[in-house]
C-alpha atoms as a PDB file:
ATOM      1  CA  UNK A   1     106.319  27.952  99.879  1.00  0.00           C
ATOM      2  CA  UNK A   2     108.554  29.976 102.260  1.00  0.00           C
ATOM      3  CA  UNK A   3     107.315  33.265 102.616  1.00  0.00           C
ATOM      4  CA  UNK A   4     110.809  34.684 101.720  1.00  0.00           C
ATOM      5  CA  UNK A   5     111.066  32.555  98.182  1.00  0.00           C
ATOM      6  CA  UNK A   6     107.400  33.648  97.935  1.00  0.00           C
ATOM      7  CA  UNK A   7     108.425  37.393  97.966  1.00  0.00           C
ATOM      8  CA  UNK A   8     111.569  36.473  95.507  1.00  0.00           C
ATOM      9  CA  UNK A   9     109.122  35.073  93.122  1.00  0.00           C
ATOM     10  CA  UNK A  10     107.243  37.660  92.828  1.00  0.00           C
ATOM     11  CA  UNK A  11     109.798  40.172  92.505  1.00  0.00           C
ATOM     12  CA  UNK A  12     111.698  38.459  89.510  1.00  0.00           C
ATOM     13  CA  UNK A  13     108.336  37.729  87.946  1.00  0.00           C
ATOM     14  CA  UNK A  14     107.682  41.343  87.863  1.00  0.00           C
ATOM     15  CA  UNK A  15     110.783  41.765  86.464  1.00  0.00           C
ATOM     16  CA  UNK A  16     111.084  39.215  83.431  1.00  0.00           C
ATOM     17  CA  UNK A  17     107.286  40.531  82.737  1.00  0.00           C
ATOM     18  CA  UNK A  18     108.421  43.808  82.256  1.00  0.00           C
ATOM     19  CA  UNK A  19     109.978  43.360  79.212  1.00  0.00           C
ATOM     20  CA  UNK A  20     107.102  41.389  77.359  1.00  0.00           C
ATOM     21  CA  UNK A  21     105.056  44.241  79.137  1.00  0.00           C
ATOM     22  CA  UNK A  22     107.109  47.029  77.968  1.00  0.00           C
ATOM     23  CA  UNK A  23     107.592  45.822  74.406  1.00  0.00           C
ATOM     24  CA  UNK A  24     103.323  45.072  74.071  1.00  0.00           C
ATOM     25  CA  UNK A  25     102.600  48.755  75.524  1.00  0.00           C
ATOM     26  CA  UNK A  26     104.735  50.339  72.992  1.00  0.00           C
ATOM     27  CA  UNK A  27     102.946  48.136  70.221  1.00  0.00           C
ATOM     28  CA  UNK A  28      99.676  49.012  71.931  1.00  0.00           C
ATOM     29  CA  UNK A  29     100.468  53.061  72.285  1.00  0.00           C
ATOM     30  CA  UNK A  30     101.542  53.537  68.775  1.00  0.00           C
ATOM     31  CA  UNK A  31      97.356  53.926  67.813  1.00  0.00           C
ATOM     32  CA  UNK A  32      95.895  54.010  71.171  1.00  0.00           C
ATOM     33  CA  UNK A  33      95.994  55.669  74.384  1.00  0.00           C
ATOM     34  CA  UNK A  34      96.984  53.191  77.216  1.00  0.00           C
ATOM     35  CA  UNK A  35      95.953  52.532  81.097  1.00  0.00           C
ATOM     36  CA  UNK A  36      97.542  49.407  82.494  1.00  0.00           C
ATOM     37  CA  UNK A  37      97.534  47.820  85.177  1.00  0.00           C
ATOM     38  CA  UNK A  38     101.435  46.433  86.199  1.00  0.00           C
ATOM     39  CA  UNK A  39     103.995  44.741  88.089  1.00  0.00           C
ATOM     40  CA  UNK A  40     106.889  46.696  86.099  1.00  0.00           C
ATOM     41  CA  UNK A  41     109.550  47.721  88.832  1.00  0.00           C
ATOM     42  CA  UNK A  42     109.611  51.387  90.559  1.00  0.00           C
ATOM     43  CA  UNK A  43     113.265  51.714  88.552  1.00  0.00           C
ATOM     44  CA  UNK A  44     112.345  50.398  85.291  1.00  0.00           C
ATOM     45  CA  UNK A  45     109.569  52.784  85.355  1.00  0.00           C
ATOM     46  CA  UNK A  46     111.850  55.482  86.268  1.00  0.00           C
ATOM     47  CA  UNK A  47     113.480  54.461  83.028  1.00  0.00           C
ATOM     48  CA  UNK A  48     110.587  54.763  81.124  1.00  0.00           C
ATOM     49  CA  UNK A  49     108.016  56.804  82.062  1.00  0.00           C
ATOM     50  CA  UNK A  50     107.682  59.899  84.441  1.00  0.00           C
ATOM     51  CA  UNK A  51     105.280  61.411  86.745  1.00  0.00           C
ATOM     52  CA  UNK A  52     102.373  62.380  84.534  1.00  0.00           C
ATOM     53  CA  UNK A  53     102.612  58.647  83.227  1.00  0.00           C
ATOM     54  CA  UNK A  54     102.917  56.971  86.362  1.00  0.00           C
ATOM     55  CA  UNK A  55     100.343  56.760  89.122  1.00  0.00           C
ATOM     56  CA  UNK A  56     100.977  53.849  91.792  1.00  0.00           C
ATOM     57  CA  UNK A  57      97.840  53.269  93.794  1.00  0.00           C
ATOM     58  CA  UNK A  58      98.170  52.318  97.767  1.00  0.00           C
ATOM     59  CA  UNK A  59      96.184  50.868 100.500  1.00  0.00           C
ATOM     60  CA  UNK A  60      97.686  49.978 104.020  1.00  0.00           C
ATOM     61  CA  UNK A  61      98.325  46.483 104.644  1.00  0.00           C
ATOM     62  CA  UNK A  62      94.921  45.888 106.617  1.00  0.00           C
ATOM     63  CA  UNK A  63      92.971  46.513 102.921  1.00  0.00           C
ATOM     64  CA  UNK A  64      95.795  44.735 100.932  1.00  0.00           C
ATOM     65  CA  UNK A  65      97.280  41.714 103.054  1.00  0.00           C
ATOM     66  CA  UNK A  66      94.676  41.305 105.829  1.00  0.00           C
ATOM     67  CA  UNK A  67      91.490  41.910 103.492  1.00  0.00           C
ATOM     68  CA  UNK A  68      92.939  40.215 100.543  1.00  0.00           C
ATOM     69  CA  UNK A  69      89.681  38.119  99.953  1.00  0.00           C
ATOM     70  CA  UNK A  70      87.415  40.276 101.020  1.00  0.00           C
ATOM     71  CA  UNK A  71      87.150  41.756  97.689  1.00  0.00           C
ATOM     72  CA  UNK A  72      84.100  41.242  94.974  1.00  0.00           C
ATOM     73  CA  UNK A  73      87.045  39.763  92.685  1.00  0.00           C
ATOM     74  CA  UNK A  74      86.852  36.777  90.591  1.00  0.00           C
ATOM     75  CA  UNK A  75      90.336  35.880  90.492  1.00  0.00           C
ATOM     76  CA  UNK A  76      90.432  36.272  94.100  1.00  0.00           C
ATOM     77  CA  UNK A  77      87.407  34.132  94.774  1.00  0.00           C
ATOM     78  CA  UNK A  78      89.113  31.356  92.230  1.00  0.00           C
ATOM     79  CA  UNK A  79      92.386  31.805  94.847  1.00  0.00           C
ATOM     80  CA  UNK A  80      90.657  31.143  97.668  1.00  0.00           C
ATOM     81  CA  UNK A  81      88.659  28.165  96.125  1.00  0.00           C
ATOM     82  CA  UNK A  82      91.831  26.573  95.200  1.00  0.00           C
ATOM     83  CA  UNK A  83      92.882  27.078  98.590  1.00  0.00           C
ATOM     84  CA  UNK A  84      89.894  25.370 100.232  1.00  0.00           C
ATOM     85  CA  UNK A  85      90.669  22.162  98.399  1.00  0.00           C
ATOM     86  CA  UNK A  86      93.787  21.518  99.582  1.00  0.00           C
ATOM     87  CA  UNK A  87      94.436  19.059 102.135  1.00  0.00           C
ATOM     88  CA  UNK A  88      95.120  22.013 105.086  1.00  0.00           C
ATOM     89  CA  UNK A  89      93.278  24.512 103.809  1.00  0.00           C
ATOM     90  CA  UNK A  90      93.459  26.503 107.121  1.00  0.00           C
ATOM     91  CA  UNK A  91      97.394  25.505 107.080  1.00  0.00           C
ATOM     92  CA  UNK A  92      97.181  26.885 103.365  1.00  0.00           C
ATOM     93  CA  UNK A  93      95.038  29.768 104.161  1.00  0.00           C
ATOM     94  CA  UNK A  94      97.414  30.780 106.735  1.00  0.00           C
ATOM     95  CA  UNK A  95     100.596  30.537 104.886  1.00  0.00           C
ATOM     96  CA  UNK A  96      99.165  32.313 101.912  1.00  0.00           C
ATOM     97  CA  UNK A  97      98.382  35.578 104.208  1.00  0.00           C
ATOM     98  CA  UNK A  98     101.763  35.607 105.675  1.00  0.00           C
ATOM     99  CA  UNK A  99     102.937  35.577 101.837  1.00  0.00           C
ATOM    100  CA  UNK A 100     100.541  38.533 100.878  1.00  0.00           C
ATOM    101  CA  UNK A 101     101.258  40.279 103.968  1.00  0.00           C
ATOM    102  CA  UNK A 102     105.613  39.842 103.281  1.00  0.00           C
ATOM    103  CA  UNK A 103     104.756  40.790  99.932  1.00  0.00           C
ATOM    104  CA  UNK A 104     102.277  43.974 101.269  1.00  0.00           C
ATOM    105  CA  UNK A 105     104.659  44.942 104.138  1.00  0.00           C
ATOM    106  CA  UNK A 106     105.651  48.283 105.101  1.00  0.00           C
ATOM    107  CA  UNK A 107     109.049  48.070 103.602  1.00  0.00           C
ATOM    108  CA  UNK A 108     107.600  47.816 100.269  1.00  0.00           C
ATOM    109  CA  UNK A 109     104.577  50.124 101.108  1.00  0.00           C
ATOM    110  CA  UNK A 110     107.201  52.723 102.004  1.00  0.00           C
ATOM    111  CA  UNK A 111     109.290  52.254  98.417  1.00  0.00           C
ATOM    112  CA  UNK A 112     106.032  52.869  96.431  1.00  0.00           C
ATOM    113  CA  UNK A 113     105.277  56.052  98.247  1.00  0.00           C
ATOM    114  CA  UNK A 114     108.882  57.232  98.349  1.00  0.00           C
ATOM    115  CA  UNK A 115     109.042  56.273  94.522  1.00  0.00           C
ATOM    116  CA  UNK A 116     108.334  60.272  93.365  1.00  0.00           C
ATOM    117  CA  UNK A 117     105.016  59.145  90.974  1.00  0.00           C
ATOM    118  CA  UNK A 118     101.587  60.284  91.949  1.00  0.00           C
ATOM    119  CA  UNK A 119     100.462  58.251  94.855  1.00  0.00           C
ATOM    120  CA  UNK A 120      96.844  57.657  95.261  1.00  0.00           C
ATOM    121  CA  UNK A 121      96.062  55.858  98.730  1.00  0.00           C
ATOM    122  CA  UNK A 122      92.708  54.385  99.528  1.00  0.00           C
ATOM    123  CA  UNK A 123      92.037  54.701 103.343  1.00  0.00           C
ATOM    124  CA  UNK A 124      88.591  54.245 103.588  1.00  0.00           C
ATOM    125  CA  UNK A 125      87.589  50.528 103.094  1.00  0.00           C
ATOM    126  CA  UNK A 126      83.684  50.849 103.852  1.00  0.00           C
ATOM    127  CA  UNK A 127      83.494  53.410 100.785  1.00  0.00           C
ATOM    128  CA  UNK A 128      83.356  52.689  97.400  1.00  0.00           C
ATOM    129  CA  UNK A 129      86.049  54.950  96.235  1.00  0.00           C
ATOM    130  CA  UNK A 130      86.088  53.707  92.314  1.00  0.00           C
ATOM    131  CA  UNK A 131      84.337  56.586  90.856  1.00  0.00           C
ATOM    132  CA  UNK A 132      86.569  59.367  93.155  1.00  0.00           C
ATOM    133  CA  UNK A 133      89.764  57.471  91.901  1.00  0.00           C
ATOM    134  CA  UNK A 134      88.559  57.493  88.357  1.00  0.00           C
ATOM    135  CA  UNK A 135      88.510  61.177  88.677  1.00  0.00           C
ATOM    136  CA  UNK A 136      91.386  61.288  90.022  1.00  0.00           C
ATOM    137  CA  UNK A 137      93.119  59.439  87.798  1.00  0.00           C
ATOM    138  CA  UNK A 138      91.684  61.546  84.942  1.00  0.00           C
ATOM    139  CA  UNK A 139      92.965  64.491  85.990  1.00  0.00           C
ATOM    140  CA  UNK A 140      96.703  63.229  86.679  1.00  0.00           C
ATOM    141  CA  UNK A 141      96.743  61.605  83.597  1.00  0.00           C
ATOM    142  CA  UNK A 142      95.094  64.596  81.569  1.00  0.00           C
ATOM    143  CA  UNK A 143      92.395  62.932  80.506  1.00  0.00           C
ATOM    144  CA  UNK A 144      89.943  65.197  81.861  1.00  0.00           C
ATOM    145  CA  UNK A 145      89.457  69.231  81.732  1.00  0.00           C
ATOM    146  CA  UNK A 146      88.601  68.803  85.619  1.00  0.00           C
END
């Protein structure tokens, strides 16, 4: 796939999701308090939410793009098993990074941390930083008396 239609893709996936998305978080919210993990546009959010809902985690493109696989991840590791059964997977490998990395670029990097939500970037990827971003997390989100 070109790595431009790749990018496309993704975008108007994240877009038609958001409205299955939106309507299952509202069913969701109405008896539960709700942490997701989403796709849902920067100006559908804006829409939406606001800053003490919002927090849009970051890592540069050498965690995101170049270390894509590097990651203890089972749908990753399912990826990249797909990937080594096609007939070029080093063809395939290749064109799948230049994907994550148009996807991960600095353009888009930029737009997430220009957005005005609580930006949380990872920097250090020899750390374990899980348990620092919970925390983190907590507190933006008020979910702790930290």
């Amino acid at each position: 796939m070109h790595i431009c239609l790749f990018a496309e893709w993704i975008e108007k996936t994240a877009r038609e999701a958001a409205q299955i998305e939106i309507l299952e978080l509202i069913r969701i919210s109405q008896s539960n308090k709700v942490i997701v993990d989403t796709n849902i546009p920067i100006e559908i959010l804006h829409e939406i939410s606001d800053y003490n809902h919002v927090a849009i985690m970051l890592s540069p493109q050498a965690m995101s793009a170049d270390r894509f696989f590097d990651r203890d991840d089972e749908d990753k590791k399912f990826l990249f098993d797909q990937i080594n059964m096609c007939e070029e997977p080093e063809k395939t490998l290749e064109n799948f990074q230049s994907c994550i990395a148009k996807v991960n670029s600095q353009e888009i990097y930029d737009s997430f941390a220009n957005s005005g939500f609580f930006i949380l970037v990872r920097q250090n990827i020899n750390k374990d930083t899980r348990i620092d971003m919970l925390a983190t997390l907590a507190k933006h989100f008020m979910l702790s008396d930290d």
